[in-house]
Protein backbone atom coordinates (compact mmCIF):
# COMPACT_ATOMS: atom_id res chain seq x y z
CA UNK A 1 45.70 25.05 -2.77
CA UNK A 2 43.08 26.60 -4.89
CA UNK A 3 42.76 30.42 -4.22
CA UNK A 4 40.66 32.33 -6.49
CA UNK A 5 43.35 35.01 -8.07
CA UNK A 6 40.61 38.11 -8.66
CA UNK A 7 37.83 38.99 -6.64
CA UNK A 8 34.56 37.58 -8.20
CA UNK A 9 32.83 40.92 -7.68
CA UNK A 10 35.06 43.61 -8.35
CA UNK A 11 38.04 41.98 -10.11
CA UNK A 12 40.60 42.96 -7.84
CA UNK A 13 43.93 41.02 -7.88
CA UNK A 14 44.03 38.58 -4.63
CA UNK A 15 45.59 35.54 -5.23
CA UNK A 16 48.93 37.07 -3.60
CA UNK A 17 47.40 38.19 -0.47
CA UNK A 18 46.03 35.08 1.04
CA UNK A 19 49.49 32.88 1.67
CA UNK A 20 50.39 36.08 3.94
CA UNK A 21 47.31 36.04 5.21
CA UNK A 22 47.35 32.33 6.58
CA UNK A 23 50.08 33.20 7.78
CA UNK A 24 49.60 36.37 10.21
CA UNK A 25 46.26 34.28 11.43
CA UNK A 26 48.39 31.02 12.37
CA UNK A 27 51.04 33.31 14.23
CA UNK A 28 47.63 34.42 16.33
CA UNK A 29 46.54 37.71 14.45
CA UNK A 30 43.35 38.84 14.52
CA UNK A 31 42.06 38.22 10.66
CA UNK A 32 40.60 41.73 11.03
CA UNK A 33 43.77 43.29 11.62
CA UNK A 34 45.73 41.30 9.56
CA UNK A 35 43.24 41.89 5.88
CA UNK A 36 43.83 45.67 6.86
CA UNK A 37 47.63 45.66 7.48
CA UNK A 38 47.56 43.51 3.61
CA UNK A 39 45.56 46.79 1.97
CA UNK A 40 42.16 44.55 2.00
CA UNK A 41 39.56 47.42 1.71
CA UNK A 42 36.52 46.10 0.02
CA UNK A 43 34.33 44.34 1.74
CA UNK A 44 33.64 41.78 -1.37
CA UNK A 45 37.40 41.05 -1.35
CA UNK A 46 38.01 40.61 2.89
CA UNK A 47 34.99 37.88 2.00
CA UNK A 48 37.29 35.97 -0.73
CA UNK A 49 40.26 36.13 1.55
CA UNK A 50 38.28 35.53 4.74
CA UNK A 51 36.12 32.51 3.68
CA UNK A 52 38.78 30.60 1.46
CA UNK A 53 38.45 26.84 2.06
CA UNK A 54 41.08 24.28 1.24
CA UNK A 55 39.17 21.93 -0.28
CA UNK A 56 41.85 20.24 -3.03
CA UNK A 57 42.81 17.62 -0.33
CA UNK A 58 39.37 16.09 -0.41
CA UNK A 59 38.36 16.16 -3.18
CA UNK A 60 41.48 14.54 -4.54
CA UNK A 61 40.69 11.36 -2.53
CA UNK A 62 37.80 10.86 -5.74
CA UNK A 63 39.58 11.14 -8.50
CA UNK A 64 39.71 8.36 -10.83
């Protein structure tokens, strides 16, 4: 998995908060409630952690 670690805007630190994130959303948390519970404030960070794509699997079916 490929998570960015800072926020591209502001440069905040978030590379730790997604795995808990995935988390509280697969247990059936609202994502809302779950970036405010991990101290996501910004609105330029809840974006990062919000629209995070797991894209490593695919693209590793192209490599030479």
């Amino acid at each position: 998995m490929m998570v960015p670690v800072r926020c591209f805007s502001c440069g905040k630190v978030i590379g730790s908060i997604y795995e808990a994130f995935e988390e509280k959303v697969k247990k059936g948390e609202n994502p809302e409630k779950a970036l405010d519970e991990l101290g996501v404030k910004r609105y330029c960070c809840r974006r990062m952690v919000f629209t995070q794509a797991d894209l490593i699997d695919d693209i590793m079916k192209y490599q030479r």
